[in-house]
C-alpha atoms as a PDB file:
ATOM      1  CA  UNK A   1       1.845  43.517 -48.095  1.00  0.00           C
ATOM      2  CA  UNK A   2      -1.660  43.479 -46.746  1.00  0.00           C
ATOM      3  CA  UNK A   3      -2.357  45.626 -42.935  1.00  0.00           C
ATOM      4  CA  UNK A   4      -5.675  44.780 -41.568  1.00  0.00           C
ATOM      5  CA  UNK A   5      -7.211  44.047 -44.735  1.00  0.00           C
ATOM      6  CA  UNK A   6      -6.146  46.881 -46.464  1.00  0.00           C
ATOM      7  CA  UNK A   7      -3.461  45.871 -49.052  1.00  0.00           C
ATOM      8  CA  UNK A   8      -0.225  48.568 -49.909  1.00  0.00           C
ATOM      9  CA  UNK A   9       0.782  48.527 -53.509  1.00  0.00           C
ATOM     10  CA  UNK A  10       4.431  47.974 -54.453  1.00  0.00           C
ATOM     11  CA  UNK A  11       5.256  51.232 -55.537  1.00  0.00           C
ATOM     12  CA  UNK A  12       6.414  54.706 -54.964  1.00  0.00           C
ATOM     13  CA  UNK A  13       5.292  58.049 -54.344  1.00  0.00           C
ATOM     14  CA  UNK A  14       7.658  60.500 -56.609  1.00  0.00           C
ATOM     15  CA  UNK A  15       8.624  63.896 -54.837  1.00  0.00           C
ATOM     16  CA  UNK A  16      11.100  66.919 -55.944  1.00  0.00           C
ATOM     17  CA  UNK A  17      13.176  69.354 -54.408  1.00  0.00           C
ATOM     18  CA  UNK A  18      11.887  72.558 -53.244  1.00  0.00           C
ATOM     19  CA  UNK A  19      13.037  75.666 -50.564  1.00  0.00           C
ATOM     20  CA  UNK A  20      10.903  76.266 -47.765  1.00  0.00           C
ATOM     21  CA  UNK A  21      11.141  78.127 -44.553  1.00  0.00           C
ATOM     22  CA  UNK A  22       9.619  78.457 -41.395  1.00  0.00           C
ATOM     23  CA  UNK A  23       7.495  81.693 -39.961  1.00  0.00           C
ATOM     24  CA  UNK A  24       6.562  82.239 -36.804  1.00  0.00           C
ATOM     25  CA  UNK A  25       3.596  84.381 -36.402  1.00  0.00           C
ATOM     26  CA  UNK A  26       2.258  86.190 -33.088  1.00  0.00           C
ATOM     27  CA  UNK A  27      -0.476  87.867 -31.402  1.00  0.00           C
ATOM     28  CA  UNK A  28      -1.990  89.315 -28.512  1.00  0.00           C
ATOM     29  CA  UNK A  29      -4.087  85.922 -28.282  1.00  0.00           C
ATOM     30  CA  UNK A  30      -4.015  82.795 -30.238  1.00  0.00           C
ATOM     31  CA  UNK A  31      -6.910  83.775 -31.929  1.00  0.00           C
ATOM     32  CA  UNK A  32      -5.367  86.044 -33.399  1.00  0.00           C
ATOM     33  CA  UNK A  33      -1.861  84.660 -34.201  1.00  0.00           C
ATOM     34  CA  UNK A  34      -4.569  81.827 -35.802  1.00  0.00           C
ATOM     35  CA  UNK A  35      -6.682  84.280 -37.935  1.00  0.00           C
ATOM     36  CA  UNK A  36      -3.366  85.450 -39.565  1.00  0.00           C
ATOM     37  CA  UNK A  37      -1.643  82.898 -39.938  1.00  0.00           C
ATOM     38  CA  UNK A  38      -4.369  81.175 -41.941  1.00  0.00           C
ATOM     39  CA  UNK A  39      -4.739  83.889 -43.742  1.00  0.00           C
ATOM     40  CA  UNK A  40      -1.034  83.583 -44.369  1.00  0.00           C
ATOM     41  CA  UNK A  41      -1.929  80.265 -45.623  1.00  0.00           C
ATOM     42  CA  UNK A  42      -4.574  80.438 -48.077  1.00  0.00           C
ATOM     43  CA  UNK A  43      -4.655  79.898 -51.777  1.00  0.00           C
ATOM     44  CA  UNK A  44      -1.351  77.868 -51.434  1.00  0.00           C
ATOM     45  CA  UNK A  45      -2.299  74.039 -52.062  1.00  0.00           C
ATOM     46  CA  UNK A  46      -0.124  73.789 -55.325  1.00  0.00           C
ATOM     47  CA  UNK A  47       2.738  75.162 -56.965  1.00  0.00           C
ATOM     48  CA  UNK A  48       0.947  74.408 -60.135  1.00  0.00           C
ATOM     49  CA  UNK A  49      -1.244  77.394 -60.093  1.00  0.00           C
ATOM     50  CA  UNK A  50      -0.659  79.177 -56.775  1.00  0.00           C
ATOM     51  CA  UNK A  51       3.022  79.704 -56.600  1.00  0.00           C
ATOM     52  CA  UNK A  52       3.784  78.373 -53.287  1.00  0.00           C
ATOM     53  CA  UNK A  53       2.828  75.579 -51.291  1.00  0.00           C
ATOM     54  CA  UNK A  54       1.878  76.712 -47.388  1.00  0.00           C
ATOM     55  CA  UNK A  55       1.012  75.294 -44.240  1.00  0.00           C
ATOM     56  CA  UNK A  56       0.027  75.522 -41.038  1.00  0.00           C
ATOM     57  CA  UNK A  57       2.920  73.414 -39.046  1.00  0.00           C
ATOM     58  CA  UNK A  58       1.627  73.810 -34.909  1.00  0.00           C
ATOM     59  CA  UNK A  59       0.517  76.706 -32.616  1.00  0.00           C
ATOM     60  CA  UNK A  60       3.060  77.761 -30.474  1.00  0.00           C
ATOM     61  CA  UNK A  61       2.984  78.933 -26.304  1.00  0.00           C
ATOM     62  CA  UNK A  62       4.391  81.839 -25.407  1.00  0.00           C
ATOM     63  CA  UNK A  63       7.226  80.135 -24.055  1.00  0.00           C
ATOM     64  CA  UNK A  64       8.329  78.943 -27.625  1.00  0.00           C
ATOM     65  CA  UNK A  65       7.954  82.808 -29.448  1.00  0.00           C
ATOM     66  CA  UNK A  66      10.322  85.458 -29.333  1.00  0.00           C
ATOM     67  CA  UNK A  67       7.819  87.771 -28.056  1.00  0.00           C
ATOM     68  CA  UNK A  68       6.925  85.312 -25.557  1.00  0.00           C
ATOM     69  CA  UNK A  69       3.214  85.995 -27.003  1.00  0.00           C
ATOM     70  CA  UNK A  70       1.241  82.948 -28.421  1.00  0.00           C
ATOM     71  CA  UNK A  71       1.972  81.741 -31.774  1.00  0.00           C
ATOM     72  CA  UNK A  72       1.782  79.822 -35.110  1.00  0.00           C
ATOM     73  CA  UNK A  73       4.427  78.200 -36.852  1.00  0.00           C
ATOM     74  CA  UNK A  74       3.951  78.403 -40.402  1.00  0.00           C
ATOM     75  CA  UNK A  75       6.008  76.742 -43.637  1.00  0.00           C
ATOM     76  CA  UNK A  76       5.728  78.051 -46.862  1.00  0.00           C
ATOM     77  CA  UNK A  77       7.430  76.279 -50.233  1.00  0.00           C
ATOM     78  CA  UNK A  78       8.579  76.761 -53.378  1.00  0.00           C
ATOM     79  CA  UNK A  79      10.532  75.858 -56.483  1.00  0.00           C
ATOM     80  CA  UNK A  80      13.186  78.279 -55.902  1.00  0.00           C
ATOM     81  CA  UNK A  81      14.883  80.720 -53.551  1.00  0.00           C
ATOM     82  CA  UNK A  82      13.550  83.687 -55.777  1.00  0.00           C
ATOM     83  CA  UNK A  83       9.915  82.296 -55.842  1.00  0.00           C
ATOM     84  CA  UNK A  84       9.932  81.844 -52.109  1.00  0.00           C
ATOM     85  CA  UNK A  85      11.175  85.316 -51.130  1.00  0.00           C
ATOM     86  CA  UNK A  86       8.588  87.117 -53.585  1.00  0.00           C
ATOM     87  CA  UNK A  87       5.816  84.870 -51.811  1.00  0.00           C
ATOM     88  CA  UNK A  88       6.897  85.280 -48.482  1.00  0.00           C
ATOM     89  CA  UNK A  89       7.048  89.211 -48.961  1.00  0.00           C
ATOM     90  CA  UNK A  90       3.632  89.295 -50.363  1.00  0.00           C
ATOM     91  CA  UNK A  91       1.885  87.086 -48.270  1.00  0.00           C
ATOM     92  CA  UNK A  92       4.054  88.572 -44.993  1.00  0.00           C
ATOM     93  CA  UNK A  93       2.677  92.691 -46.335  1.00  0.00           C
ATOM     94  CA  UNK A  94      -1.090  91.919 -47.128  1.00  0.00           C
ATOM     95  CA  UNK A  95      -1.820  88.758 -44.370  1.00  0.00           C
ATOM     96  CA  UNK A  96       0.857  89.338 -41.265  1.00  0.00           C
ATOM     97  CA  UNK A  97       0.899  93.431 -41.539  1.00  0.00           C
ATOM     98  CA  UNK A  98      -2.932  94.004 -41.795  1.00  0.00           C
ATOM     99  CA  UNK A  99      -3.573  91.467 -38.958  1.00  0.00           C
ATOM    100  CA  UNK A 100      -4.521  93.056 -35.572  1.00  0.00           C
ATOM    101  CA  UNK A 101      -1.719  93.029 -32.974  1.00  0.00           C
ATOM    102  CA  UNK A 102       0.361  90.455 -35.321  1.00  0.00           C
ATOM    103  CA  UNK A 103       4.220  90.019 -35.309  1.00  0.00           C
ATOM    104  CA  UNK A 104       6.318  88.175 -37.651  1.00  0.00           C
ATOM    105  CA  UNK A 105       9.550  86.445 -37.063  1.00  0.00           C
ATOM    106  CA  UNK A 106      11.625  83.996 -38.391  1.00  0.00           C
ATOM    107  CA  UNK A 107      11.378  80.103 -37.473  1.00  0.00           C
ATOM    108  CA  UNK A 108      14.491  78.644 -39.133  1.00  0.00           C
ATOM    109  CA  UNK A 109      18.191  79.134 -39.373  1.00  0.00           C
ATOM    110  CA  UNK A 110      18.995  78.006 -42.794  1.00  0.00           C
ATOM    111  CA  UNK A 111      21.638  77.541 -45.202  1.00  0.00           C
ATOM    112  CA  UNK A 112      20.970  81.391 -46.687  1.00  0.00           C
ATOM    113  CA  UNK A 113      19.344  84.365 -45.730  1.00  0.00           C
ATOM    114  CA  UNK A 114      16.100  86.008 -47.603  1.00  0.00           C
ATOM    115  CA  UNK A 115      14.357  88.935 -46.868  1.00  0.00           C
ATOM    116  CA  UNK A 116      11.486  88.906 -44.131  1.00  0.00           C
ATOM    117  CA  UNK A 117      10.715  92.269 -43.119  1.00  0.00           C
ATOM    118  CA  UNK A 118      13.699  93.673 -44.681  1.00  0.00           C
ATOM    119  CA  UNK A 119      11.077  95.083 -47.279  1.00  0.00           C
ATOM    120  CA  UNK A 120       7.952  95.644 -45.557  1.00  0.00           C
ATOM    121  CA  UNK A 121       9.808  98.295 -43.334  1.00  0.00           C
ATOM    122  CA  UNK A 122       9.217 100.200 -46.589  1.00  0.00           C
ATOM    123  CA  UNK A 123       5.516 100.904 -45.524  1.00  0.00           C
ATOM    124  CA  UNK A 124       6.689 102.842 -42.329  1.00  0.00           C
ATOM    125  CA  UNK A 125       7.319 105.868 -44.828  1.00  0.00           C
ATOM    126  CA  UNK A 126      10.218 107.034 -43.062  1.00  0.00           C
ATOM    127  CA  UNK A 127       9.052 106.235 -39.567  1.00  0.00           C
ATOM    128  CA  UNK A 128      10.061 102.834 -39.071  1.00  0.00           C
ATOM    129  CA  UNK A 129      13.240 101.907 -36.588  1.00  0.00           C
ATOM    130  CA  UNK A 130      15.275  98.753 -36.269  1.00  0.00           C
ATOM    131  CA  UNK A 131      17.129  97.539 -33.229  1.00  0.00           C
ATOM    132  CA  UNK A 132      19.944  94.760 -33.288  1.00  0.00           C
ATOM    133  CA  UNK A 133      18.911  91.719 -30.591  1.00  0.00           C
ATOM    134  CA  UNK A 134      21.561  89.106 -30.619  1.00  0.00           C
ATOM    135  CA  UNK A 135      23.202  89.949 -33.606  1.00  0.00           C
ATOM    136  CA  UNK A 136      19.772  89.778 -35.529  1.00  0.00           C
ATOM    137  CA  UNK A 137      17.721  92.949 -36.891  1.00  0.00           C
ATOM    138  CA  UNK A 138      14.597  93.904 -36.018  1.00  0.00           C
ATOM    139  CA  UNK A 139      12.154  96.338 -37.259  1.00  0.00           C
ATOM    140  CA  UNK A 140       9.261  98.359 -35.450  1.00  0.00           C
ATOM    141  CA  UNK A 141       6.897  99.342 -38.005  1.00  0.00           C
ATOM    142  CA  UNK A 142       4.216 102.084 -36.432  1.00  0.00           C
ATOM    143  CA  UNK A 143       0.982 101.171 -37.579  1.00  0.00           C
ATOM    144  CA  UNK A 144      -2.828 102.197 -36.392  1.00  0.00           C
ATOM    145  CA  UNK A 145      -3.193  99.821 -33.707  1.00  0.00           C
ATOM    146  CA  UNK A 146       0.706 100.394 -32.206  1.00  0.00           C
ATOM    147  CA  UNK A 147       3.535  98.706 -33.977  1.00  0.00           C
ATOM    148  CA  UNK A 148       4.181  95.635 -36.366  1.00  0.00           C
ATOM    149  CA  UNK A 149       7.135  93.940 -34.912  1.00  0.00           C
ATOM    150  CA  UNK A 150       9.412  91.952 -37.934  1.00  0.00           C
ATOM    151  CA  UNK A 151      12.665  90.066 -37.878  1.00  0.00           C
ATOM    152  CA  UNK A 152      14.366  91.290 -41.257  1.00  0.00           C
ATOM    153  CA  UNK A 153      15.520  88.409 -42.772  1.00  0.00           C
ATOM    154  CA  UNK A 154      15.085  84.617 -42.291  1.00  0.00           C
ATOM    155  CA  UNK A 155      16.431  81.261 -43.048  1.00  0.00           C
ATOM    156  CA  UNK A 156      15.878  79.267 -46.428  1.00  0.00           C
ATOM    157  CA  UNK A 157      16.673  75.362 -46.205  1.00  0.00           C
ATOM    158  CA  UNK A 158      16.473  72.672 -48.825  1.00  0.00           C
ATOM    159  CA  UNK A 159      13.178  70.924 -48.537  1.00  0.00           C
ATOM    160  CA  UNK A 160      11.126  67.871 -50.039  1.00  0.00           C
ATOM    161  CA  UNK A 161       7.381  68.434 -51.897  1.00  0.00           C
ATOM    162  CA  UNK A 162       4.980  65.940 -53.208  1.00  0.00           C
ATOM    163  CA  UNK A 163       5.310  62.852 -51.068  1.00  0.00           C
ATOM    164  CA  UNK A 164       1.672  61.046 -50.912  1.00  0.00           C
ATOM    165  CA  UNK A 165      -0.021  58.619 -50.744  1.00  0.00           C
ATOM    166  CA  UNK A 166      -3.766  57.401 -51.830  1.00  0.00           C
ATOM    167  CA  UNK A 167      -6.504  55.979 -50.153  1.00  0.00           C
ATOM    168  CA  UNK A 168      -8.802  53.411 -51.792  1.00  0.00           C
ATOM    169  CA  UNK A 169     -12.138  52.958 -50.201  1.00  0.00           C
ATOM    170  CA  UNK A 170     -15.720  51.635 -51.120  1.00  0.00           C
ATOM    171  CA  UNK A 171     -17.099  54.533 -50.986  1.00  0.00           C
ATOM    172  CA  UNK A 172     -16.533  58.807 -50.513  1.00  0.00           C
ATOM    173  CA  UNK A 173     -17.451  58.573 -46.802  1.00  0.00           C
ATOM    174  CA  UNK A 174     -14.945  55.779 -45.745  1.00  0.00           C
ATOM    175  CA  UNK A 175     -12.710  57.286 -47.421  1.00  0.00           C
ATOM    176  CA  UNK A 176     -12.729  60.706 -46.119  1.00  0.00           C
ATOM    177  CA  UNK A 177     -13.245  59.016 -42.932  1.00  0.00           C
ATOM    178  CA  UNK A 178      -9.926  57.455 -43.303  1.00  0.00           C
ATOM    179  CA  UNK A 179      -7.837  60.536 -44.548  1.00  0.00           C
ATOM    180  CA  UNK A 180      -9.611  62.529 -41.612  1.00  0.00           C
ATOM    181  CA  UNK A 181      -7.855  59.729 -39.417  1.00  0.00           C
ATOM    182  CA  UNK A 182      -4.483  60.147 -41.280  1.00  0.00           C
ATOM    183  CA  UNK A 183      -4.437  63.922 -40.756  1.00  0.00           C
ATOM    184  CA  UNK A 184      -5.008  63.864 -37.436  1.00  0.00           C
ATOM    185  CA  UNK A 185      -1.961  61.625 -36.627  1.00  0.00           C
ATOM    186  CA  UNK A 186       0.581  63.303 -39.288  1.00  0.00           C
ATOM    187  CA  UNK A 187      -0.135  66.723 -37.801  1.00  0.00           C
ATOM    188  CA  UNK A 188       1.527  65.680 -34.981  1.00  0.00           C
ATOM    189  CA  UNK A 189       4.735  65.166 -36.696  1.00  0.00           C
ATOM    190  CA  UNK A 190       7.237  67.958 -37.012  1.00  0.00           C
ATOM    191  CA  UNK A 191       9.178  69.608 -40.482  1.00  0.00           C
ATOM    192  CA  UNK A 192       5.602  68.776 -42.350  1.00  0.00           C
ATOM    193  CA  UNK A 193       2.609  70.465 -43.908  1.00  0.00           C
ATOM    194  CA  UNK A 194      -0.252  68.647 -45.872  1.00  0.00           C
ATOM    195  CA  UNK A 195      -0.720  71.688 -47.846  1.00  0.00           C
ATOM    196  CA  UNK A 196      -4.667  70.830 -49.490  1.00  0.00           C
ATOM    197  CA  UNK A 197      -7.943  71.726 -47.933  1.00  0.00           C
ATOM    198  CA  UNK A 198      -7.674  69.624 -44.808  1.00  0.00           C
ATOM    199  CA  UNK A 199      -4.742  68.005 -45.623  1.00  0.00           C
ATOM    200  CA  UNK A 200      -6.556  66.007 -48.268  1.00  0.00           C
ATOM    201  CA  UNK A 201      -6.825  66.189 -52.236  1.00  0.00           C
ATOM    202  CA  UNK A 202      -9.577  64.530 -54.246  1.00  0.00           C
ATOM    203  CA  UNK A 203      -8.358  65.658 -57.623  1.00  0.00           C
ATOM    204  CA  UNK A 204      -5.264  63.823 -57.644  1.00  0.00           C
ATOM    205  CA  UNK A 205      -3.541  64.363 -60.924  1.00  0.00           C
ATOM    206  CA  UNK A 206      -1.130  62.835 -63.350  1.00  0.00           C
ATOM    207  CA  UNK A 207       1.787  64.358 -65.633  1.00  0.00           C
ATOM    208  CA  UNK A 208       1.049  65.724 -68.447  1.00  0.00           C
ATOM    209  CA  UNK A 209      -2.514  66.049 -70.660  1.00  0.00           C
ATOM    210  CA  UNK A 210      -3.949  65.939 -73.910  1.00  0.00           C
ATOM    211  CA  UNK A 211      -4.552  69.577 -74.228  1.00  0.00           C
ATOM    212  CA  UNK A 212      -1.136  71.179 -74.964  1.00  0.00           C
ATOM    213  CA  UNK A 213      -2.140  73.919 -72.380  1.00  0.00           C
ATOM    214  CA  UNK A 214      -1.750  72.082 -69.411  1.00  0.00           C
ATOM    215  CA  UNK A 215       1.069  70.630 -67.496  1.00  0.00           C
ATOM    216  CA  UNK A 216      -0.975  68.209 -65.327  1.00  0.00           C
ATOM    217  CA  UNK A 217      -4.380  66.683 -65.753  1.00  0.00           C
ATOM    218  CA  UNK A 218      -6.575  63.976 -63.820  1.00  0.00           C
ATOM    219  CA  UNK A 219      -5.702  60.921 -62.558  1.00  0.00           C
ATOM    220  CA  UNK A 220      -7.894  58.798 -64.532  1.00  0.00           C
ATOM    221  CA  UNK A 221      -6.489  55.702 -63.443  1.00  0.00           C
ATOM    222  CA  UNK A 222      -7.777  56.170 -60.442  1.00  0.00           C
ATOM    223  CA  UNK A 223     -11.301  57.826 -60.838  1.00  0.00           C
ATOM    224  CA  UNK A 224     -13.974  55.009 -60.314  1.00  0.00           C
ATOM    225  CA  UNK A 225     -16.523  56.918 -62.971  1.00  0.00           C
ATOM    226  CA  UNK A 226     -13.922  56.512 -65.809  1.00  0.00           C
ATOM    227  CA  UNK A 227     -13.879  52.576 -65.218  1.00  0.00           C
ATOM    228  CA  UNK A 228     -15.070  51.456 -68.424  1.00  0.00           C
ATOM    229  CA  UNK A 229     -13.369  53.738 -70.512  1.00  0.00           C
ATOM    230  CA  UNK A 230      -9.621  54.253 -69.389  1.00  0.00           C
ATOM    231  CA  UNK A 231      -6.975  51.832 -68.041  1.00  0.00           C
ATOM    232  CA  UNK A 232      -8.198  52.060 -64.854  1.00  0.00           C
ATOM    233  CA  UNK A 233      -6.206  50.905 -61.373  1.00  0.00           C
ATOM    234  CA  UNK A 234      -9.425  50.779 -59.454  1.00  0.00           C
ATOM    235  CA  UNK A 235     -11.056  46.943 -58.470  1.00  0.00           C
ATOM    236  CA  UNK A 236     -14.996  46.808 -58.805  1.00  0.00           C
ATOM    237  CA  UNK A 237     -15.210  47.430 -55.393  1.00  0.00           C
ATOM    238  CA  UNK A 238     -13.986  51.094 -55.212  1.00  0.00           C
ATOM    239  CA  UNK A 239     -15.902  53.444 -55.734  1.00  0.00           C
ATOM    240  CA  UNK A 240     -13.777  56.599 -54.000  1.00  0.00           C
ATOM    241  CA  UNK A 241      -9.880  58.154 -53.738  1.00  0.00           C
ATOM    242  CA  UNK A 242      -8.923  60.612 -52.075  1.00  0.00           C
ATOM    243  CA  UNK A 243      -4.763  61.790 -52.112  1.00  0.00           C
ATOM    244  CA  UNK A 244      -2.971  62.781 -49.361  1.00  0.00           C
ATOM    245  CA  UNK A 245      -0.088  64.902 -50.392  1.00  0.00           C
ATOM    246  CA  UNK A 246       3.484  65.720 -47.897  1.00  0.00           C
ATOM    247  CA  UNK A 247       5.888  68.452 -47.817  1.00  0.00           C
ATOM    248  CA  UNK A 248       8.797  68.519 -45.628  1.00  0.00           C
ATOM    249  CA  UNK A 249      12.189  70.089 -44.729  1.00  0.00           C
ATOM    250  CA  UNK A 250      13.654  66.351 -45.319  1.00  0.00           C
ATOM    251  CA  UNK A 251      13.042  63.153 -46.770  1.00  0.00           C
ATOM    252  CA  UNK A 252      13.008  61.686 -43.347  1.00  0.00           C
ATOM    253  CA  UNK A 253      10.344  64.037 -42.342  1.00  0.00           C
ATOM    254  CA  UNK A 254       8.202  62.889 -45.157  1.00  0.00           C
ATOM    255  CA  UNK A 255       8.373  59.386 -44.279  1.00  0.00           C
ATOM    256  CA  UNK A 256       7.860  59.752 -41.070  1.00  0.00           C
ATOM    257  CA  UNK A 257       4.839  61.514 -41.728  1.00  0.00           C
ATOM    258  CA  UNK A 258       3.698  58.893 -44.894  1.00  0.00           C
ATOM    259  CA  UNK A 259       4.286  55.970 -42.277  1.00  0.00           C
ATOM    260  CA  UNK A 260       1.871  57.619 -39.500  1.00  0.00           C
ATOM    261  CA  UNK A 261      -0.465  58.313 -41.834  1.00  0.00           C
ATOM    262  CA  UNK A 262      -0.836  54.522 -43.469  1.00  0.00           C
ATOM    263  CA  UNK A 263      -1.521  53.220 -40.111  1.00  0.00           C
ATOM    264  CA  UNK A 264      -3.979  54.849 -39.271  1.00  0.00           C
ATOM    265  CA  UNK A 265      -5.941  54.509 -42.259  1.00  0.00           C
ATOM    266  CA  UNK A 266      -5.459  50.701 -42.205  1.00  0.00           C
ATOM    267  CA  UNK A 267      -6.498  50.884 -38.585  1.00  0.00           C
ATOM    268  CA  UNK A 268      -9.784  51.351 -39.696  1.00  0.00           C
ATOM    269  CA  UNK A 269      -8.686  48.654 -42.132  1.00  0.00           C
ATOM    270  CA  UNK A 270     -11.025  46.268 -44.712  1.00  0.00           C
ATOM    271  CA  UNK A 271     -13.433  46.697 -41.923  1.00  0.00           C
ATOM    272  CA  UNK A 272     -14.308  50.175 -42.955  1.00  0.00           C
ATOM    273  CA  UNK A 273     -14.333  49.868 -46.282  1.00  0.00           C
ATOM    274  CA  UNK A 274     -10.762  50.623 -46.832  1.00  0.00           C
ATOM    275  CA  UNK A 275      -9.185  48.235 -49.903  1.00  0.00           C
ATOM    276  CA  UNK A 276      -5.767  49.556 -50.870  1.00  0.00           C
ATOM    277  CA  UNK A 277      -3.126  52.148 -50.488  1.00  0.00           C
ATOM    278  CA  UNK A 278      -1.613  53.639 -53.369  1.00  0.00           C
ATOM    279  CA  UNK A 279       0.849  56.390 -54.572  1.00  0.00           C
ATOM    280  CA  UNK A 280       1.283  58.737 -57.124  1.00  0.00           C
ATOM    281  CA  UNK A 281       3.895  57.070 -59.598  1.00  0.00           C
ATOM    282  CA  UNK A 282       4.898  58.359 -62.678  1.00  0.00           C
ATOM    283  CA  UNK A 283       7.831  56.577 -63.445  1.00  0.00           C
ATOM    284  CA  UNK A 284      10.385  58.914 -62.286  1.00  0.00           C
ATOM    285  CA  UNK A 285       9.378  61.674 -64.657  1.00  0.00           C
ATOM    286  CA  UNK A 286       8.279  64.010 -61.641  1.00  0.00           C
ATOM    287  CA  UNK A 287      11.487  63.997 -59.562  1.00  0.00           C
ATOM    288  CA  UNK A 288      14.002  62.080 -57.788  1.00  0.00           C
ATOM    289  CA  UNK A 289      12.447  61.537 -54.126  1.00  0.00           C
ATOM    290  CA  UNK A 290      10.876  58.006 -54.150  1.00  0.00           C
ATOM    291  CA  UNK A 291       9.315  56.668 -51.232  1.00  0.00           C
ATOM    292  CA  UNK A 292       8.300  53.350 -51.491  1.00  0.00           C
ATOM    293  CA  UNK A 293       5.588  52.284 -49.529  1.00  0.00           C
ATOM    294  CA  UNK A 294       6.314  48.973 -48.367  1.00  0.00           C
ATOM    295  CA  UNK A 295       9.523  49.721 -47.219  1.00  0.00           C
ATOM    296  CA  UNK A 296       8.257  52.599 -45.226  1.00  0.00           C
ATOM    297  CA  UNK A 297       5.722  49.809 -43.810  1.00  0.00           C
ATOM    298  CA  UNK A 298       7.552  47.663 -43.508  1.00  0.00           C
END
């Protein structure tokens, strides 16, 4: 399958089941609501070493908020229900809590219940209250600027990580180029995060490593320095890849967001330096999501 030049590989991007949930965080402006919830946010590209994987998802009107104050919608994943919860509580207490005029509430009904600010009421030493709003709890938690405002509990769903795709270019600046261009267009599309610096990795990696120590190493294959010396998937020509990695609440999500994403890097097509699109394959060792590329092109 070639699109404008570029060509897509036959082959899959491998993905694995996760929980995930949606906050939604508020302030007295969206400055503020944004200041927190990137806070929120940080240190949360990988599950490998960070714990969670955690996104920014869309600001939010006032009309779409509980407090009818603007907003960010936030989704946060992880391996398990357990892992989620202790995240969530953590990164609710030190990056919602401390935040100036913040409020935290839940964005998702899901199939169970964890805690939200079931917990954090803890810090009110005695002088927190909760009121019951449409059968749901709420807790006022007096702090030095007024009150922090918290739903208790919130919604855990099923959820997708680790759909991707790569981007082969000529060189580091077309290729950023065209991953900018990708971003832009899959942040438009709902359920999804791209959960690395700007939505973009450029040190993709593969299963497994030579050092016992380490779960997950470099994709040589596809890093144009390491040519001569490993099997390499890269043509003469490329010189730069850069990974764009996908979490979502479904599989459909993800491929939404995988198919918006492809076209616009192949609008910029050979034209810009783009060659090929790739995926991160590992012959089904990494989990049972497979989204083939052409298919979704097709």
């Amino acid at each position: 399958m070639i699109i404008n030049g570029v060509t897509i590989d036959e082959t899959f991007a491998e993905a694995f089941p996760m929980k995930a949930t949606r906050l939604i965080i508020t302030a007295h402006n969206a400055k503020w609501a944004m200041i927190s919830a990137q806070a929120f946010t940080g240190f949360a590209t990988s599950v490998i070493a960070c714990g969670c994987e955690a996104g920014i998802e869309r600001e939010l009107d006032g009309n779409e908020t509980p407090d009818g104050r603007p907003g960010v919608a936030v989704l946060i994943f992880a391996m398990g229900g357990k892992g989620l919860a202790k995240q969530v509580e953590t990164r609710s207490g030190q990056c919602v809590l401390t935040s100036p005029t913040s409020a935290l509430f839940s964005g998702l009904d899901g199939e169970k219940d964890m805690p939200l600010g079931q917990n954090l009421r803890y810090f009110g030493d005695g002088f927190q209250i909760s009121k019951m709003i449409d059968g749901k709890r709420y807790w006022r938690i007096p702090v030095m600027d007024g009150e922090f405002l918290t739903q208790e509990k919130t919604g855990v769903t099923a959820a997708v990580g680790g759909g991707n795709f790569l981007v082969l270019a000529e060189s580091q600046g077309q290729a950023l180029a065209a991953c900018e261009a990708a971003i832009e267009e899959m942040r438009k599309i709902p359920n999804v995060i791209m959960p690395f610096p700007g939505g973009v990795v450029r040190s993709g990696s593969k299963v497994g490593s030579k050092y016992k120590a380490l779960n997950a190493s470099t994709n040589d294959a596809f890093c144009p320095t390491l040519k001569g010396q490993t099997k390499s998937e890269l043509p003469p020509e490329c010189e730069s890849v850069m990974e764009i990695v996908i979490d979502g609440l479904t599989k459909e999500d993800i491929d939404e967001a995988m198919k918006v994403g492809i076209q616009a890097v192949c609008g910029l097509g050979a034209a810009q330096g783009i060659r090929r699109i790739s995926a991160g394959n590992y012959g089904g060792k990494l989990g049972p999501f497979h989204f083939h590329l052409q298919e979704i092109m097709a």
